[in-house]
C-alpha atoms as a PDB file:
ATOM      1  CA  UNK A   1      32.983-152.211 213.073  1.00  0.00           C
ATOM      2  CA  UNK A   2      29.754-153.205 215.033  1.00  0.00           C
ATOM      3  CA  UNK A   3      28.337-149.627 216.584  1.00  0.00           C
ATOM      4  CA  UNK A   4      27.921-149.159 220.375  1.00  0.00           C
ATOM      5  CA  UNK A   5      24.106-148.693 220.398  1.00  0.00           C
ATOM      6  CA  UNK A   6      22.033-148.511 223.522  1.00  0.00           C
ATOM      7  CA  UNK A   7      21.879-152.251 224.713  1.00  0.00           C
ATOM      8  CA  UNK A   8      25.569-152.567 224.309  1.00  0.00           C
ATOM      9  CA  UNK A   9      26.395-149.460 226.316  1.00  0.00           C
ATOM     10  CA  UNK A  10      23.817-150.739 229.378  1.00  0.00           C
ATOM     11  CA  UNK A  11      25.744-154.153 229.276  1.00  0.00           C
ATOM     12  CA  UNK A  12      29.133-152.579 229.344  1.00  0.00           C
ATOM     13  CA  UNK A  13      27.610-149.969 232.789  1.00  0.00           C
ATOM     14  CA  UNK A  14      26.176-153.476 233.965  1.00  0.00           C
ATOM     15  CA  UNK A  15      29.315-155.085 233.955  1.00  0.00           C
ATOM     16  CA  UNK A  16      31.582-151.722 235.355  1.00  0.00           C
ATOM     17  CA  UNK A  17      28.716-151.736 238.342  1.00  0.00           C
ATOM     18  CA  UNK A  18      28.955-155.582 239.084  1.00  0.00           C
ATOM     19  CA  UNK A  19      32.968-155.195 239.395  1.00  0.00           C
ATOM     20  CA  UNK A  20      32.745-152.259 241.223  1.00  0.00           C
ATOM     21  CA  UNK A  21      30.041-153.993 243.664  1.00  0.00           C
ATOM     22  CA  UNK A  22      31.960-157.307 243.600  1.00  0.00           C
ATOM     23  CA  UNK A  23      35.376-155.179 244.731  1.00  0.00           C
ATOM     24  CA  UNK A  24      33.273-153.624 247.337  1.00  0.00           C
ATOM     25  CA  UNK A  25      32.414-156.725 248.926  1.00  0.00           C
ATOM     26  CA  UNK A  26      35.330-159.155 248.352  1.00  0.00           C
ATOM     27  CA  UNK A  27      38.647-156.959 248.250  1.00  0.00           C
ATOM     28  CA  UNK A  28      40.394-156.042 251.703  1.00  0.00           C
ATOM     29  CA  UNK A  29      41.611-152.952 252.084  1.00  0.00           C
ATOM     30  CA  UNK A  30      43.586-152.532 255.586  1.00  0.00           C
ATOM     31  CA  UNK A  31      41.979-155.873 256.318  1.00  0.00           C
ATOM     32  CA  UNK A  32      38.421-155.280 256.050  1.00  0.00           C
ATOM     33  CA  UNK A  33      36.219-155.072 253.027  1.00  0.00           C
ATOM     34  CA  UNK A  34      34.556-151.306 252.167  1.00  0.00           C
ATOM     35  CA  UNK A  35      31.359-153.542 253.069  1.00  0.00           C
ATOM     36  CA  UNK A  36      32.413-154.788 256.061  1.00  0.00           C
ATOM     37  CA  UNK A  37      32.946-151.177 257.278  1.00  0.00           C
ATOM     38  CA  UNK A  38      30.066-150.074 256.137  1.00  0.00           C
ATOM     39  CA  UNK A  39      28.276-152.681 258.106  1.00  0.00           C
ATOM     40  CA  UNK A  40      30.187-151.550 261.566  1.00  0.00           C
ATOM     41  CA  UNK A  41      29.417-147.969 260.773  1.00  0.00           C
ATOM     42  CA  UNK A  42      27.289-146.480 263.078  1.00  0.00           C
ATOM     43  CA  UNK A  43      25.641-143.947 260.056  1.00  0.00           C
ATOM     44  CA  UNK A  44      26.417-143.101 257.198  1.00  0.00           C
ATOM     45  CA  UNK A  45      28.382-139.862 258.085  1.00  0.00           C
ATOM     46  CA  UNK A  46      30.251-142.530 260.774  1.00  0.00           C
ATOM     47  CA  UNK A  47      31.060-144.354 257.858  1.00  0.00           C
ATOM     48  CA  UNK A  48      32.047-141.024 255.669  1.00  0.00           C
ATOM     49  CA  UNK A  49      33.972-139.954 257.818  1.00  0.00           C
ATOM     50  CA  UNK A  50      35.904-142.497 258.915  1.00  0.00           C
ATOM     51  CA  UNK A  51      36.644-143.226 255.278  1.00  0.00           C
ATOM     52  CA  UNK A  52      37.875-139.719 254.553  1.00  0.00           C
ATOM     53  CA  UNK A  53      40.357-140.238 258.102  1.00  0.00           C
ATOM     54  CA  UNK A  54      41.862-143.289 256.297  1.00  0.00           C
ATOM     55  CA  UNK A  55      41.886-142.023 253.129  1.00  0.00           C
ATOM     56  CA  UNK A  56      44.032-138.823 254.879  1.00  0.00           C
ATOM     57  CA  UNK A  57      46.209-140.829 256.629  1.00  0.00           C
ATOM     58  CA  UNK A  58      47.431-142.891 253.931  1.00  0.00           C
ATOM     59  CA  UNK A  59      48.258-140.320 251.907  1.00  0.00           C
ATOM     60  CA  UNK A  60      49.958-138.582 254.240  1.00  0.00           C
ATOM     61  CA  UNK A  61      51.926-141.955 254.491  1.00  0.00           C
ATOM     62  CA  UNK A  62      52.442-141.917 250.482  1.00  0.00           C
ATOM     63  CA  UNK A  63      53.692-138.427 250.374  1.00  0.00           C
ATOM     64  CA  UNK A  64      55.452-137.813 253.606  1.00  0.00           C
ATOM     65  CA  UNK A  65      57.015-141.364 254.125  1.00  0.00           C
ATOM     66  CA  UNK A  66      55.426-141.487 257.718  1.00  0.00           C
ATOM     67  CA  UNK A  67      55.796-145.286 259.013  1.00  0.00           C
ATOM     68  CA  UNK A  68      52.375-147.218 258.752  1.00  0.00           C
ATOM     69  CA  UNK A  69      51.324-151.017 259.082  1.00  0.00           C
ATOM     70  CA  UNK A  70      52.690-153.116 256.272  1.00  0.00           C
ATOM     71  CA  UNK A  71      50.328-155.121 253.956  1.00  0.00           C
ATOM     72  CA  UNK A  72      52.681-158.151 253.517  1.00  0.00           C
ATOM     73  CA  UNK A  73      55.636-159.506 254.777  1.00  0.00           C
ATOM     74  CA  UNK A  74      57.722-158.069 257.643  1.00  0.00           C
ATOM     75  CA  UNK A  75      59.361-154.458 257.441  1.00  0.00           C
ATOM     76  CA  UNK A  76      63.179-153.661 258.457  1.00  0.00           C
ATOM     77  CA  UNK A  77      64.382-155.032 262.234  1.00  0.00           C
ATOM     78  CA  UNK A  78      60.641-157.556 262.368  1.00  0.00           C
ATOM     79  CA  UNK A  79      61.241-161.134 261.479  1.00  0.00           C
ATOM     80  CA  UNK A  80      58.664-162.573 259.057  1.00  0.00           C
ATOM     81  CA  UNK A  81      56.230-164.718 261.487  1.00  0.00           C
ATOM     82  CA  UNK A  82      56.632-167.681 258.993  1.00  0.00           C
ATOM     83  CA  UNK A  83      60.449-167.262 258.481  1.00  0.00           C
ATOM     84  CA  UNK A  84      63.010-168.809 259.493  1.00  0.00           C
ATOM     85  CA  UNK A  85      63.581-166.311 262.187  1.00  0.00           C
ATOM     86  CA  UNK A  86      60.613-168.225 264.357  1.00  0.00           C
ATOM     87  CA  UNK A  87      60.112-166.912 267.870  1.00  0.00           C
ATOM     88  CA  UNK A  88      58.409-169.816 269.099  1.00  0.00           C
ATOM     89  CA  UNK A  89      58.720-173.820 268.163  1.00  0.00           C
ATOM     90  CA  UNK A  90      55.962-175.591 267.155  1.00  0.00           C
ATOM     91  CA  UNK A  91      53.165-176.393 269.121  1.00  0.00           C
ATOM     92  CA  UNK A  92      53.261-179.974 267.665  1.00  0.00           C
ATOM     93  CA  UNK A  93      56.017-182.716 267.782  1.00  0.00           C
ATOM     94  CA  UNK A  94      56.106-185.580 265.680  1.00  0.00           C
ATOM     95  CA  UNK A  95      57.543-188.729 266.868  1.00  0.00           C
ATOM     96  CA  UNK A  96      59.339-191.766 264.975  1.00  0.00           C
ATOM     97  CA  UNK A  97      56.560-194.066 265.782  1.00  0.00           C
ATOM     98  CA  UNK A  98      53.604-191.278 264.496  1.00  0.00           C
ATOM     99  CA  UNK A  99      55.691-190.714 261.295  1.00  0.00           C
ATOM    100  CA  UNK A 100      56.192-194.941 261.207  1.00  0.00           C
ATOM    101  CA  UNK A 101      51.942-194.799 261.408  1.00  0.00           C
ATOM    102  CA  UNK A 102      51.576-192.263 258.563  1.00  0.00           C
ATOM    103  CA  UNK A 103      53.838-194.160 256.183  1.00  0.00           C
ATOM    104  CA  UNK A 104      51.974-197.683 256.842  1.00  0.00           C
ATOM    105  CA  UNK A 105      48.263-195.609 256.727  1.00  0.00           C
ATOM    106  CA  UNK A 106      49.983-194.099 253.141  1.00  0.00           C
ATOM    107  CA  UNK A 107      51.364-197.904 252.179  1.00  0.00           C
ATOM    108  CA  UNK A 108      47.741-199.022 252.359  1.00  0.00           C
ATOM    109  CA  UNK A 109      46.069-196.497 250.770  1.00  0.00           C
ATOM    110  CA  UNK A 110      48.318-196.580 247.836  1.00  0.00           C
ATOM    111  CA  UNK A 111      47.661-200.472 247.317  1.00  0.00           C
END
């Protein structure tokens, strides 16, 4: 077995500091990225703080059950917004003679 030795125990730190970075930057959480709120932050202890009252307040929701916004999908009694269960109709209507257009655009295309 090949031993660790210094260069291959920087590379491995590299790569656990560019994941942690990249998740940082590209991973919502609550629908904003831990770099996004660190960019609205006022200061650092803005920042700090807020993240601790977050951090609180969802665990308060893992260990006491207390009702909080859902990630995905609709909870108990809300209809999913792209279920069958729509509110509203479409904004759009397609007629006969824009579907007859499509098909002869599609026809041509396809020659």
């Amino acid at each position: 077995m090949v031993s660790g030795g210094p260069m291959l125990k920087a590379l491995k730190w590299i790569t656990v500091a560019a994941a942690v970075a990249a998740v940082l930057a590209f991973v919502p959480v609550g629908g904003r990225t831990v770099l996004e709120r660190w960019r609205a932050a006022k200061n650092p202890a803005a920042f700090a703080e807020s993240g601790w009252s977050e951090i609180r307040r969802g665990a308060a929701r893992l260990l006491h059950g207390a009702p909080g916004r859902r990630a995905h999908g609709a909870g108990p009694g809300r209809p999913a917004a792209h279920g069958p269960a729509r509110q509203k109709p479409p904004v759009e209507s397609h007629t006969e003679a824009d579907r007859d257009a499509l098909d002869s655009i599609v026809a041509d295309r396809a020659q």
